[in-house]
C-alpha atoms as a PDB file:
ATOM      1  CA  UNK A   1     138.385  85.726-138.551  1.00  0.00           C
ATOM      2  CA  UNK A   2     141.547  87.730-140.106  1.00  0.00           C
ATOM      3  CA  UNK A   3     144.836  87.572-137.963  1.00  0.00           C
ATOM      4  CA  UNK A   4     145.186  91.498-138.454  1.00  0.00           C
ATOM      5  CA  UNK A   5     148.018  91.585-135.296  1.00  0.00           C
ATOM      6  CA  UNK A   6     145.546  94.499-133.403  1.00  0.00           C
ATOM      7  CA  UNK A   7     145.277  96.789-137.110  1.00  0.00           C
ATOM      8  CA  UNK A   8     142.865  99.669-136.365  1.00  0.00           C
ATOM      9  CA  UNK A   9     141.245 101.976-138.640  1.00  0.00           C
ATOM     10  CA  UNK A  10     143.611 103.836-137.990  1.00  0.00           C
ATOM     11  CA  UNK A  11     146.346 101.931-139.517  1.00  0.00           C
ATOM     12  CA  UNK A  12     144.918 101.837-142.808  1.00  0.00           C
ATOM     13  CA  UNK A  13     145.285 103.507-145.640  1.00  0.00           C
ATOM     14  CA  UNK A  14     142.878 106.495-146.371  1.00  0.00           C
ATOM     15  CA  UNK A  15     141.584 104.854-149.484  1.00  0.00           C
ATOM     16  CA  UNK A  16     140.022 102.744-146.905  1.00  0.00           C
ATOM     17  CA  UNK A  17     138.660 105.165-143.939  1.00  0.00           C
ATOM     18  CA  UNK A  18     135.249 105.658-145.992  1.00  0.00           C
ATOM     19  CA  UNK A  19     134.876 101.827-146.299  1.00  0.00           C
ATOM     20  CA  UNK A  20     135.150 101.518-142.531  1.00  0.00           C
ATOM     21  CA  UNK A  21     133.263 103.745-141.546  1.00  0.00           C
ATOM     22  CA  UNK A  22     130.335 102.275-143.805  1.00  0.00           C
ATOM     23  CA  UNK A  23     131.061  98.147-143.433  1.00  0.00           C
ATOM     24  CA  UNK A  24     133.023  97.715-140.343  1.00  0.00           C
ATOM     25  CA  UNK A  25     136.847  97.330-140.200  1.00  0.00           C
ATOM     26  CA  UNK A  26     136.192  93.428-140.659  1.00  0.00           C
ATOM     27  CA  UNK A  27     134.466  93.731-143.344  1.00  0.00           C
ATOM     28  CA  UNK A  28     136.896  95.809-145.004  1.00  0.00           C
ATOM     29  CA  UNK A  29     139.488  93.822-144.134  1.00  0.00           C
ATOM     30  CA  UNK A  30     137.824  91.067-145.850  1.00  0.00           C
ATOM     31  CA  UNK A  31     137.177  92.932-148.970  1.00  0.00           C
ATOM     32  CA  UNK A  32     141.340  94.009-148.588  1.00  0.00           C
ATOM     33  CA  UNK A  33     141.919  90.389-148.174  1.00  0.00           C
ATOM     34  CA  UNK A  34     139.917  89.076-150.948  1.00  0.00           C
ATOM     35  CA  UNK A  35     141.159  92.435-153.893  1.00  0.00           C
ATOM     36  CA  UNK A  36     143.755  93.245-152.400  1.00  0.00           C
ATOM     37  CA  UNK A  37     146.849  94.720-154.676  1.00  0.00           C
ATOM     38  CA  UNK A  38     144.148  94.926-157.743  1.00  0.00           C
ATOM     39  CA  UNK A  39     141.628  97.724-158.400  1.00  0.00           C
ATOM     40  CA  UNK A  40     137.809  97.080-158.149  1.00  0.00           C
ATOM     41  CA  UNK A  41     135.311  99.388-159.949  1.00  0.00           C
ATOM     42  CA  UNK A  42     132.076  99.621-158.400  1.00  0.00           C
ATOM     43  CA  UNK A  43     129.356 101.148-161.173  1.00  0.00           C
ATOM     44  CA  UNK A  44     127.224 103.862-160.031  1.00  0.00           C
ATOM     45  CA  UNK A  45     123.576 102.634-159.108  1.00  0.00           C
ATOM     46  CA  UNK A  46     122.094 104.033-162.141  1.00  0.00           C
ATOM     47  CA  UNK A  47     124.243 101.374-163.969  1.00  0.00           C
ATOM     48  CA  UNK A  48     123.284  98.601-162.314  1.00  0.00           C
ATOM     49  CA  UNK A  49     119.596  99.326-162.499  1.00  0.00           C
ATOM     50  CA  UNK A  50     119.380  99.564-166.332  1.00  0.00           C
ATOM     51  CA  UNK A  51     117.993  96.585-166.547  1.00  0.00           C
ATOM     52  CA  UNK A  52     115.260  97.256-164.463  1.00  0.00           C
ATOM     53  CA  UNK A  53     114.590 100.509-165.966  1.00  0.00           C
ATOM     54  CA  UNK A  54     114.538  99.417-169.029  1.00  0.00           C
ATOM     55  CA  UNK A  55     112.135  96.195-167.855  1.00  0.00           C
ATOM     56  CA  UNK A  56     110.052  98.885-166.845  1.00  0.00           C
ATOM     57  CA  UNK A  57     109.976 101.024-169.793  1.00  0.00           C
ATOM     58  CA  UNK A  58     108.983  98.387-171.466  1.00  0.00           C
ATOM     59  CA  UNK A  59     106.207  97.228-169.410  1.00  0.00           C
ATOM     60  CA  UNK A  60     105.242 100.883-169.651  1.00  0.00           C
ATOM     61  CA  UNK A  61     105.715 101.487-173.319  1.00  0.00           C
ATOM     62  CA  UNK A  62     102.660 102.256-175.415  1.00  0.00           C
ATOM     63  CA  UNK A  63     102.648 103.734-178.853  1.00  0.00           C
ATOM     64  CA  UNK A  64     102.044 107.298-178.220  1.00  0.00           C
ATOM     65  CA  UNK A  65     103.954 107.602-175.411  1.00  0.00           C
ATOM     66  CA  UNK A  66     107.518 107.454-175.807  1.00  0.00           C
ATOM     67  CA  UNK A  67     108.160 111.071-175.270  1.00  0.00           C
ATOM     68  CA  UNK A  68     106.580 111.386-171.856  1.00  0.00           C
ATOM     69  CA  UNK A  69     108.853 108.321-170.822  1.00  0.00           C
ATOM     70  CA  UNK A  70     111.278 109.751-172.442  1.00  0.00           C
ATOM     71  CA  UNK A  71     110.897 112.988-169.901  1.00  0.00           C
ATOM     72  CA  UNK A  72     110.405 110.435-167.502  1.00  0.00           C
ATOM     73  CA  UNK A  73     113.200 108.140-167.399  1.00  0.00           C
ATOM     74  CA  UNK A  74     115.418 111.580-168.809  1.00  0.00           C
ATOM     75  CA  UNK A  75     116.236 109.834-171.588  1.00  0.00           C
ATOM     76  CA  UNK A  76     115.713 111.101-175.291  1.00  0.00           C
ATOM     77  CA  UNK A  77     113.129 110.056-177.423  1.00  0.00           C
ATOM     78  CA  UNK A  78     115.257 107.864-179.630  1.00  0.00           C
ATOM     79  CA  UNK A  79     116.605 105.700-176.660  1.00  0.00           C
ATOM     80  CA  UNK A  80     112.693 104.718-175.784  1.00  0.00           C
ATOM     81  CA  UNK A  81     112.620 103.137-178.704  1.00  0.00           C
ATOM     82  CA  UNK A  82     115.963 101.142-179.200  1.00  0.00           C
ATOM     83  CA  UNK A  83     115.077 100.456-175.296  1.00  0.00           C
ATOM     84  CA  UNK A  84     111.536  99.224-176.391  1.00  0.00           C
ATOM     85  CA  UNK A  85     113.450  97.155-179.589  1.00  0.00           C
ATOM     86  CA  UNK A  86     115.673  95.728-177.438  1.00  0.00           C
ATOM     87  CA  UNK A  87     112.991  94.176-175.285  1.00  0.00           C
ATOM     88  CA  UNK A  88     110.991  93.079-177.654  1.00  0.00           C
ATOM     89  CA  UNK A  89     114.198  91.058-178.592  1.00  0.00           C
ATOM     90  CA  UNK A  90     114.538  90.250-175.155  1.00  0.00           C
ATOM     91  CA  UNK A  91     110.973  88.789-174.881  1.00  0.00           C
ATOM     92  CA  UNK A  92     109.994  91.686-172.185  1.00  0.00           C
ATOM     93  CA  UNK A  93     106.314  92.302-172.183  1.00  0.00           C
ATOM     94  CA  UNK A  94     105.305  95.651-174.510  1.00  0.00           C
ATOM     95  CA  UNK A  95     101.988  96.761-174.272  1.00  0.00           C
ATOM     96  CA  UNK A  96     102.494  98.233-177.803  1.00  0.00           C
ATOM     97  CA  UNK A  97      98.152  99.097-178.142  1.00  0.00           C
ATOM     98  CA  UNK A  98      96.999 101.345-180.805  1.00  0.00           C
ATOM     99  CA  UNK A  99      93.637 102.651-180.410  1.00  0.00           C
ATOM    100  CA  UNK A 100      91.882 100.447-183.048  1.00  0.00           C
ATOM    101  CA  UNK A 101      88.914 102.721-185.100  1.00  0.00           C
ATOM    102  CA  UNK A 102      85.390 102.295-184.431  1.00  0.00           C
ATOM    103  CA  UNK A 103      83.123 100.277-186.950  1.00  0.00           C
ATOM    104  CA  UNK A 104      81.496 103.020-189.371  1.00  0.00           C
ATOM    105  CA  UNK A 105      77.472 102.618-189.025  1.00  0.00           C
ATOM    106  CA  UNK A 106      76.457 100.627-192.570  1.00  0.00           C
END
């Protein structure tokens, strides 16, 4: 428990009002507590999940494909394939197949 001497939302800055209202006012205050006087940056969702996109792209990847994931993932064509060169670096699973040719008749 924070000694906060009765603070209310109300007391707080407005930097924090959106914080309340989606934590709690303890929970803010223990986030205040904690960063207090510094600056936090919080990336956007779409950062965090690279990773798993690109786990995914990989796990998705197959030769002739990289321009539909490409539309997919709205990416371009060219970052498929450093995404798929990365993972193979990575050790992610590629399911790199190429239709092998059929054995002529003799």
């Amino acid at each position: 428990m924070i000694d906060t001497f009765g603070l209310t939302e109300d007391d707080l800055h407005p930097t924090y009002q959106g914080l309340v209202k989606l934590i709690g006012l303890e929970n803010t205050l223990k986030i205040v507590k904690e960063f207090g006087g510094g600056e936090i940056y919080f990336p956007t969702i779409r950062e965090q999940s690279k990773a798993a996109r690109n786990r995914k792209i990989c796990a998705e990847y197959k030769i002739h494909n990289g321009r539909k994931l490409a539309s997919k993932y709205d990416l371009s064509h060219k970052q498929i394939k450093n995404i798929v060169k990365e993972g193979k670096k990575l050790g992610h699973k590629i399911e790199s197949f190429m239709p092998q040719p059929e054995n002529p008749a003799t």
